[in-house]
C-alpha atoms as a PDB file:
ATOM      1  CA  UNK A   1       0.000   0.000   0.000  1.00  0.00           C
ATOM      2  CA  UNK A   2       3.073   2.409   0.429  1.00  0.00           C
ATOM      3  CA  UNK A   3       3.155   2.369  -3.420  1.00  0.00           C
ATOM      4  CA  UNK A   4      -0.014   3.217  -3.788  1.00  0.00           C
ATOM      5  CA  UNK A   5      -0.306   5.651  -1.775  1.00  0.00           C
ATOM      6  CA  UNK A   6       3.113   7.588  -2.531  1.00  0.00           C
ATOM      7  CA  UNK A   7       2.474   7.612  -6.220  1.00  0.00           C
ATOM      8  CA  UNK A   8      -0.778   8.692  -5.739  1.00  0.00           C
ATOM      9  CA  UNK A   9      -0.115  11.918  -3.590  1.00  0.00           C
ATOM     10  CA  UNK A  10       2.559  12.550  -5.887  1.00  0.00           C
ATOM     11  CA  UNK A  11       0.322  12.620  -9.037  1.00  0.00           C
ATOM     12  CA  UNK A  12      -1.959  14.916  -6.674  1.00  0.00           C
ATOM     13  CA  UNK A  13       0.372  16.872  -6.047  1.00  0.00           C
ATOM     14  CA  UNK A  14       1.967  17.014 -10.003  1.00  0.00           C
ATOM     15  CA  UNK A  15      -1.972  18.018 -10.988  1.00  0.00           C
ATOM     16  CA  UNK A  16      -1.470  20.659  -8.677  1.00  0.00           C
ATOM     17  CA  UNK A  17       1.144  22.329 -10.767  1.00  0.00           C
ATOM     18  CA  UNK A  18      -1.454  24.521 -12.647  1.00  0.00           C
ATOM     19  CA  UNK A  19       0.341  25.598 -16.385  1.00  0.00           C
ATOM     20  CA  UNK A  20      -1.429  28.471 -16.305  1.00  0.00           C
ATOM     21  CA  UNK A  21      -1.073  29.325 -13.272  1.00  0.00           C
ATOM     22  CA  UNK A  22       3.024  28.706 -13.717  1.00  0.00           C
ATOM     23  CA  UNK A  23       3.205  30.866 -16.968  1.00  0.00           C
ATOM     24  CA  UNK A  24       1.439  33.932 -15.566  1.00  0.00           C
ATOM     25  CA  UNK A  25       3.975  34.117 -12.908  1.00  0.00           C
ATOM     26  CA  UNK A  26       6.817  33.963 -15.119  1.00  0.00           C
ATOM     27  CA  UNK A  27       5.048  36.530 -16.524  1.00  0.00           C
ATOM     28  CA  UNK A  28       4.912  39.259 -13.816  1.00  0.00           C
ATOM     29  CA  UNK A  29       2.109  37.495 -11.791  1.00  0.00           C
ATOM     30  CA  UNK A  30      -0.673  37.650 -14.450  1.00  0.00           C
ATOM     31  CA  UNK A  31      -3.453  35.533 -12.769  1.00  0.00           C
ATOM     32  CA  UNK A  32      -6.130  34.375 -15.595  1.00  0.00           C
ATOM     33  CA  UNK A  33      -8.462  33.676 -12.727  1.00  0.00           C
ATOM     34  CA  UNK A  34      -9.378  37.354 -12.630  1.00  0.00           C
ATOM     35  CA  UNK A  35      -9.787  37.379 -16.135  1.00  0.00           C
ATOM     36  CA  UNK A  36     -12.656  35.955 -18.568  1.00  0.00           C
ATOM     37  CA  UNK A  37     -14.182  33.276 -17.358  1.00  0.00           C
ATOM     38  CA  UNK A  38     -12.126  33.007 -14.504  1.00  0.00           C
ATOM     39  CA  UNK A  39     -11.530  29.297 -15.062  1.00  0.00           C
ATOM     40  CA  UNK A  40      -7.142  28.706 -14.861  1.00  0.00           C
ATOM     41  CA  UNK A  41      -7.409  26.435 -17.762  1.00  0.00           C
ATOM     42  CA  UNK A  42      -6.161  26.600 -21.646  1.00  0.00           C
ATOM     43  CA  UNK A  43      -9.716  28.292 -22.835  1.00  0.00           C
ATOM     44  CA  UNK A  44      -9.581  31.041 -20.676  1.00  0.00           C
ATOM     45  CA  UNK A  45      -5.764  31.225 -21.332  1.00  0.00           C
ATOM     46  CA  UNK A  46      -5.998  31.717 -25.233  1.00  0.00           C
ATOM     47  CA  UNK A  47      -8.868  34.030 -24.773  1.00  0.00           C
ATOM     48  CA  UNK A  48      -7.124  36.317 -22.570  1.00  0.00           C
ATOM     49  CA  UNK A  49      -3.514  36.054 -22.611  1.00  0.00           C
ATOM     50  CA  UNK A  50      -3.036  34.696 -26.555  1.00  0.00           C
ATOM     51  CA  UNK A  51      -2.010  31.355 -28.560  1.00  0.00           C
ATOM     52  CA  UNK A  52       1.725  31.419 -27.654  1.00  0.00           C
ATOM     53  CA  UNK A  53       0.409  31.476 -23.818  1.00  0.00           C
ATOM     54  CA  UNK A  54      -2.201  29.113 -23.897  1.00  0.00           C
ATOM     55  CA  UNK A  55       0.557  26.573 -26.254  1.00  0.00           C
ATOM     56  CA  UNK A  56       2.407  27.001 -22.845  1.00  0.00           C
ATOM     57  CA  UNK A  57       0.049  25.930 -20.905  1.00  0.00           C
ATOM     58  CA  UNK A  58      -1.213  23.187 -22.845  1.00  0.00           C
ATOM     59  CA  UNK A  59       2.331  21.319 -22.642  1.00  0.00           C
ATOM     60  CA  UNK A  60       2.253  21.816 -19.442  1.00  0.00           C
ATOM     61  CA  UNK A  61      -0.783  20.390 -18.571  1.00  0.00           C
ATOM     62  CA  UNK A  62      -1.016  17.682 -21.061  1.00  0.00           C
ATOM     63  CA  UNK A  63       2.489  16.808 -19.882  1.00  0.00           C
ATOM     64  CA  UNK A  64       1.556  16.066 -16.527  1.00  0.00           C
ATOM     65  CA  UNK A  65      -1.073  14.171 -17.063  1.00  0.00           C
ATOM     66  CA  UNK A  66       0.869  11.846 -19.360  1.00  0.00           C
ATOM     67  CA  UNK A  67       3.536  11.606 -16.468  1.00  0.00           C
ATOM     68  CA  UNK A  68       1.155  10.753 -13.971  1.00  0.00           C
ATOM     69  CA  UNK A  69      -0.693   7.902 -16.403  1.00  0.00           C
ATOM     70  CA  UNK A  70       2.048   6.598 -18.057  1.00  0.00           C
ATOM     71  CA  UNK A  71       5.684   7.131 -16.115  1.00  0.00           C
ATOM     72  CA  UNK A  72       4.893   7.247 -12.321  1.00  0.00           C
ATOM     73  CA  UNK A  73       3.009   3.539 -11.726  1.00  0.00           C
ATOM     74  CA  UNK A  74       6.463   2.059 -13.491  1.00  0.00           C
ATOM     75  CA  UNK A  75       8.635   4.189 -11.869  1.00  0.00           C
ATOM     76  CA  UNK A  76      10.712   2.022  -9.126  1.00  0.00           C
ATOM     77  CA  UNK A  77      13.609   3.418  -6.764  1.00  0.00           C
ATOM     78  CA  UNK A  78      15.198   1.432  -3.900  1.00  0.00           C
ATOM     79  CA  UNK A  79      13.441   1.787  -1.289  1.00  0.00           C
ATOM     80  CA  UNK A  80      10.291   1.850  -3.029  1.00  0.00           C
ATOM     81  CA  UNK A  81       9.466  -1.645  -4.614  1.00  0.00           C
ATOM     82  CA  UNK A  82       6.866  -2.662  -6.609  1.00  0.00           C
ATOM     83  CA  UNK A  83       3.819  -3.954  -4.573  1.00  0.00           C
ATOM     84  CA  UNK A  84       2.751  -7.359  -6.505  1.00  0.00           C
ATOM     85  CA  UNK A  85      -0.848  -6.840  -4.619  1.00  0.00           C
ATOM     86  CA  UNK A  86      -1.537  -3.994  -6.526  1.00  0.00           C
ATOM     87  CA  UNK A  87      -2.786  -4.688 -10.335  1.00  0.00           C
ATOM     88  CA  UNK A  88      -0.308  -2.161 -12.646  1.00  0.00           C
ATOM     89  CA  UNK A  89      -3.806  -0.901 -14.700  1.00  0.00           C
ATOM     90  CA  UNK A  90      -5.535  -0.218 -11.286  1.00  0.00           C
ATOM     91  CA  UNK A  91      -2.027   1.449 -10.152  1.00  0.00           C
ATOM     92  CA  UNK A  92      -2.191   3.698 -13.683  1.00  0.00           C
ATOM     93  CA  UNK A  93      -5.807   4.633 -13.218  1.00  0.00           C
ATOM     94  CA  UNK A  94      -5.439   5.708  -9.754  1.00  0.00           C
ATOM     95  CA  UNK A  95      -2.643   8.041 -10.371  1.00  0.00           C
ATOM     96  CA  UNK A  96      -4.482   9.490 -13.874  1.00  0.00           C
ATOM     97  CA  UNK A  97      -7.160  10.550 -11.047  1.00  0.00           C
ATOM     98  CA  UNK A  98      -5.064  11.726  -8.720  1.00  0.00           C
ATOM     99  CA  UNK A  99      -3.575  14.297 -11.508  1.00  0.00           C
ATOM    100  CA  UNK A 100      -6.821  14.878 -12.660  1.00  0.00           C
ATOM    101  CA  UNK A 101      -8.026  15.921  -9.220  1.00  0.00           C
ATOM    102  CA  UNK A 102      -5.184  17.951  -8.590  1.00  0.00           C
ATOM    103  CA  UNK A 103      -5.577  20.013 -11.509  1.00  0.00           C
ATOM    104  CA  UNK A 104      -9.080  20.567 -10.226  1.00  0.00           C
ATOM    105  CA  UNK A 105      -8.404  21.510  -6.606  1.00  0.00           C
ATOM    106  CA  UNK A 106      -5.006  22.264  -6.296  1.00  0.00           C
ATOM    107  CA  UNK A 107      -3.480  22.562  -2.839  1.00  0.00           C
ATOM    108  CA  UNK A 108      -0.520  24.904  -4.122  1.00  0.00           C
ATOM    109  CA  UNK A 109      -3.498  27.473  -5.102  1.00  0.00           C
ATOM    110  CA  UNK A 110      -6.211  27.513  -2.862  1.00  0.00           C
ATOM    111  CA  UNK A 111      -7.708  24.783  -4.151  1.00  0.00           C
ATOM    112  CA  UNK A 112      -8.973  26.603  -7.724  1.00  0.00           C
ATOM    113  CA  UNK A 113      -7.851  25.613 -11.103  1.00  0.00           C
ATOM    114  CA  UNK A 114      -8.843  24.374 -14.100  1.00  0.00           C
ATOM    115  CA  UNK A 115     -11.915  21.837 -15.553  1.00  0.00           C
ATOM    116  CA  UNK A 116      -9.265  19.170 -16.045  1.00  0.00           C
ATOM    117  CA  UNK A 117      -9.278  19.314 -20.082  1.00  0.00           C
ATOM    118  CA  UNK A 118      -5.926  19.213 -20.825  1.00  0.00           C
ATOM    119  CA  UNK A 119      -4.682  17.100 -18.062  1.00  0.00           C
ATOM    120  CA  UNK A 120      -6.982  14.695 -19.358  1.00  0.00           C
ATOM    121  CA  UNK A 121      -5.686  14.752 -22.918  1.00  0.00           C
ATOM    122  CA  UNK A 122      -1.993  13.601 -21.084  1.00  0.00           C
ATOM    123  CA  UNK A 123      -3.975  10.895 -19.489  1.00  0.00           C
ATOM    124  CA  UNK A 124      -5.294   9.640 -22.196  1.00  0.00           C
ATOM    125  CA  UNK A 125      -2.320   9.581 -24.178  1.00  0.00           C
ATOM    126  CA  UNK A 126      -0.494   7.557 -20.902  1.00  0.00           C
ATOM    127  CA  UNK A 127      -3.227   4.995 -20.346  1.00  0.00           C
ATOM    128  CA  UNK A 128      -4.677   3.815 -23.998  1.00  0.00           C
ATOM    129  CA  UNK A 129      -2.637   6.100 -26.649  1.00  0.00           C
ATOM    130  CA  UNK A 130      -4.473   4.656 -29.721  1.00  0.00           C
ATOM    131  CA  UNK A 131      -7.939   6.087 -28.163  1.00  0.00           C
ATOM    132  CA  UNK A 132      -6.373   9.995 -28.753  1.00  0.00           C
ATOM    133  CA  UNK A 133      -7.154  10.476 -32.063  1.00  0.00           C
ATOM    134  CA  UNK A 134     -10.627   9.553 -31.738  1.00  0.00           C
ATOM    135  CA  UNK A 135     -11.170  11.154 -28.848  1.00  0.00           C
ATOM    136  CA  UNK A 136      -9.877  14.485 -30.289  1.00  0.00           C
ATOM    137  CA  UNK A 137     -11.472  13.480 -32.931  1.00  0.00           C
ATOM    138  CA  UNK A 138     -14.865  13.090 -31.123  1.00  0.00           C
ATOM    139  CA  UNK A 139     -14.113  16.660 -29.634  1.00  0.00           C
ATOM    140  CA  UNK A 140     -13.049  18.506 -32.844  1.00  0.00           C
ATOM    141  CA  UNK A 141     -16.294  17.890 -34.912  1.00  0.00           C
ATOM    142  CA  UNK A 142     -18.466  18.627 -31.624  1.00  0.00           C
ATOM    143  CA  UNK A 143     -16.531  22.148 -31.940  1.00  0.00           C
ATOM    144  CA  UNK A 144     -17.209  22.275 -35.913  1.00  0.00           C
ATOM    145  CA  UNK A 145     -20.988  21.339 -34.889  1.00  0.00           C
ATOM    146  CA  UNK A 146     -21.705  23.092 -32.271  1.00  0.00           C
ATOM    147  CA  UNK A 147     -18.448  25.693 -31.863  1.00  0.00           C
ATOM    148  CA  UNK A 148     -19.126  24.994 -27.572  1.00  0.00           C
ATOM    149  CA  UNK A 149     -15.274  24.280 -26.328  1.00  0.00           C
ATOM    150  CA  UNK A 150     -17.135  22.923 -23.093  1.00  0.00           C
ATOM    151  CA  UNK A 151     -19.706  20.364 -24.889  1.00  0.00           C
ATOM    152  CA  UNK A 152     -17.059  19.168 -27.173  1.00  0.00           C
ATOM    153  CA  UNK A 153     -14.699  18.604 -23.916  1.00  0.00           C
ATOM    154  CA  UNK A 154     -17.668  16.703 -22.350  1.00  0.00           C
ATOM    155  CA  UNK A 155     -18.649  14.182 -25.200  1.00  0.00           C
ATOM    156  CA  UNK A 156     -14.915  13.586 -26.015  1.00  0.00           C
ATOM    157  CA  UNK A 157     -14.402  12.049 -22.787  1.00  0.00           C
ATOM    158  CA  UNK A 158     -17.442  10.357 -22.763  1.00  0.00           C
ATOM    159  CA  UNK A 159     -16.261   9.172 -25.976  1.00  0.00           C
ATOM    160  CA  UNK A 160     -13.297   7.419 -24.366  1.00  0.00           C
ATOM    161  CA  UNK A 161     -15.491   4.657 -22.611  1.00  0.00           C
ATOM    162  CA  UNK A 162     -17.507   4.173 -25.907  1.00  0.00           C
ATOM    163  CA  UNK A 163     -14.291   3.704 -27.388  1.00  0.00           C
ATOM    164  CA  UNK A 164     -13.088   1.431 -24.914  1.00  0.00           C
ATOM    165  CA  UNK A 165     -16.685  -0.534 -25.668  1.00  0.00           C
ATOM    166  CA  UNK A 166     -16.506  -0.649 -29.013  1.00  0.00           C
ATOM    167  CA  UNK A 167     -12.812  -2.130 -29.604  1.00  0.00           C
ATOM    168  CA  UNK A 168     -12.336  -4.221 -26.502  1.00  0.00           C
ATOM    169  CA  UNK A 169     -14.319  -7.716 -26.689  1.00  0.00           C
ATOM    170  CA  UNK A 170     -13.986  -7.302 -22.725  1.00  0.00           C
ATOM    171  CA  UNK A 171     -13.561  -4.062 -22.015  1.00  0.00           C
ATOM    172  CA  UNK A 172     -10.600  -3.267 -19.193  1.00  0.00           C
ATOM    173  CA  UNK A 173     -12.515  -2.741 -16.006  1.00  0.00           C
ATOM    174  CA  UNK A 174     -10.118  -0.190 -14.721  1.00  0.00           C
ATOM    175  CA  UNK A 175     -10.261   1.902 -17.749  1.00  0.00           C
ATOM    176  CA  UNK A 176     -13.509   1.755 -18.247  1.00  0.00           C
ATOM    177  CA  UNK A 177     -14.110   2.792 -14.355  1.00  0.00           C
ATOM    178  CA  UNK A 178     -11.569   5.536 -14.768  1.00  0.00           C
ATOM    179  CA  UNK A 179     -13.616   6.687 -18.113  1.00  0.00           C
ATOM    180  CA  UNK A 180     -17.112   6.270 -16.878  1.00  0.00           C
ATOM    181  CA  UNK A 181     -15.972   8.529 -13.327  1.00  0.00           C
ATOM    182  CA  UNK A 182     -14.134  10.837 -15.511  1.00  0.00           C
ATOM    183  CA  UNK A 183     -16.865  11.470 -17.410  1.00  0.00           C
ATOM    184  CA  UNK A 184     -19.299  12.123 -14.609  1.00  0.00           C
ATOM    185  CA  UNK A 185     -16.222  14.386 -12.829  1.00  0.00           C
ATOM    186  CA  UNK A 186     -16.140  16.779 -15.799  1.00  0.00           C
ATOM    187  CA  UNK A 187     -19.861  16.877 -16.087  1.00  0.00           C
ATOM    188  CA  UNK A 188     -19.063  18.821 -12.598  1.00  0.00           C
ATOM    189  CA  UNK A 189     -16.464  20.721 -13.357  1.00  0.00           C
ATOM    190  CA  UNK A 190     -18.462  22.231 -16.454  1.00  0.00           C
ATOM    191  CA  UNK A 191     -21.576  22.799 -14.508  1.00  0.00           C
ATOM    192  CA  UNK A 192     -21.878  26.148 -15.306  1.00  0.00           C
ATOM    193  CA  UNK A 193     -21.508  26.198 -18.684  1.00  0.00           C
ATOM    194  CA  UNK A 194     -24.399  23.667 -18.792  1.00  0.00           C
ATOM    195  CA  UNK A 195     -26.137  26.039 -17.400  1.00  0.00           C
ATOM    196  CA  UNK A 196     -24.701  28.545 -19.788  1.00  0.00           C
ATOM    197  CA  UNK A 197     -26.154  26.201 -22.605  1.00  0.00           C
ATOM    198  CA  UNK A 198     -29.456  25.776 -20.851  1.00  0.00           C
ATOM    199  CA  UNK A 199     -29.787  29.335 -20.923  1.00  0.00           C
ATOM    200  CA  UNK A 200     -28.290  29.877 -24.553  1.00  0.00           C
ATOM    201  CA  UNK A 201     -25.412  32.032 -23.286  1.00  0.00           C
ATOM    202  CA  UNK A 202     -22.401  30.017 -23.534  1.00  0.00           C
ATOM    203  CA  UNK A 203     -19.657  30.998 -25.485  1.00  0.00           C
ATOM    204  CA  UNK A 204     -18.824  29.718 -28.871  1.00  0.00           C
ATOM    205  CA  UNK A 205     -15.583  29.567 -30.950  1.00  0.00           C
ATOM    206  CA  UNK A 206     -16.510  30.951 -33.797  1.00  0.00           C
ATOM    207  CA  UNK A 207     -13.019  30.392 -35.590  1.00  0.00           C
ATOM    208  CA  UNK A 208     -13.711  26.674 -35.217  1.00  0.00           C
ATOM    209  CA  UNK A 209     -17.670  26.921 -35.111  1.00  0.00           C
ATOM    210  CA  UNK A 210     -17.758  25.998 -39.316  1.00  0.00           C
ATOM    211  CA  UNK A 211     -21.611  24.972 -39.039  1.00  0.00           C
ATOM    212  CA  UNK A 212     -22.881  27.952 -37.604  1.00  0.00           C
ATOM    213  CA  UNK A 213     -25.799  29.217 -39.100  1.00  0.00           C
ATOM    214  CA  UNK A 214     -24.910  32.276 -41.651  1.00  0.00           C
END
């Protein structure tokens, strides 16, 4: 259990490292928070601070959620070994949560950051790597559809379970756990833009919107 619970607090912890958040200090403490739509994710970042910003915090956030899916359950040191009553895929999904979760409510900021996007695209590229491109693809045509960043988030990673459905003959039980909680997490965490939607405010991305009416 050691294992467990070390890697796990340390992909909390990782998550916590918000790339926004990071950037905008190296940048004379710019805090995108106050800003737009006040959410500390890569949206809000390109909306308010530019692309070459919200690139920044995009690598940054994808990165750590790849680290946290697909390096830390394999990492080993020597005085840390390898638990053999601890499944690796269970290991994998718990610490792609605990990333996840940290980006959400990190400690290092009071406990506000982003929706958990972008960390999510890492994840997804650590646990099952051949599900990314349909994923993105999922979320890409939802944006050409509808042009709503935060619907298109929502029924990409929805899209990851039916994906996990549709090309496993038994799906993975821990991946389809993480993609089914995920799914229900981010649901959550974009609460009030379905509300937004409900009400016919939300924003749309016009640039990407291509089936807008004219």
């Amino acid at each position: 259990m050691l294992e467990l619970g070390l890697k796990v607090l340390a992909s909390y912890l990782l998550g916590a490292l918000i790339g926004s958040l990071i950037v905008g200090q190296l940048r004379g403490g710019v805090d995108i928070r106050t800003m737009g739509s006040g959410n500390a994710g890569g949206t809000n970042a390109l909306r308010t601070q530019g692309p070459w910003f919200a690139a920044t915090v995009m690598v940054i956030d994808i990165g750590k959620g790849w680290i946290a899916a697909a390096l830390l359950p394999s990492l080993q040191a020597s005085w840390l070994e390898a638990d053999p009553m601890i499944d690796r895929t269970w290991l994998a999904v718990a610490c792609a949560t605990a990333v996840v979760v940290g980006h959400v409510y990190p400690v290092w900021y009071g406990f506000r950051g982003g929706k958990g996007a972008a960390t999510l695209i890492g994840v997804v590229l650590g646990l099952s790597p051949a599900a990314a491109l349909p994923v993105f693809a999922v979320w890409l045509v939802a944006v050409m559809v509808w042009g709503m960043v935060g619907l298109a988030t929502m029924l990409a990673v929805a899209s990851y379970s039916v994906y996990l459905l549709a090309t496993q003959g038994t799906p993975n039980i821990a991946l389809l756990t993480f993609g089914i909680g995920m799914t229900i997490f981010v649901m959550y965490t974009h609460r009030a833009n379905i509300a937004r939607m409900r009400e016919g405010t939300e924003n749309r991305v016009r640039r990407l919107w291509l089936l807008r009416p004219r």
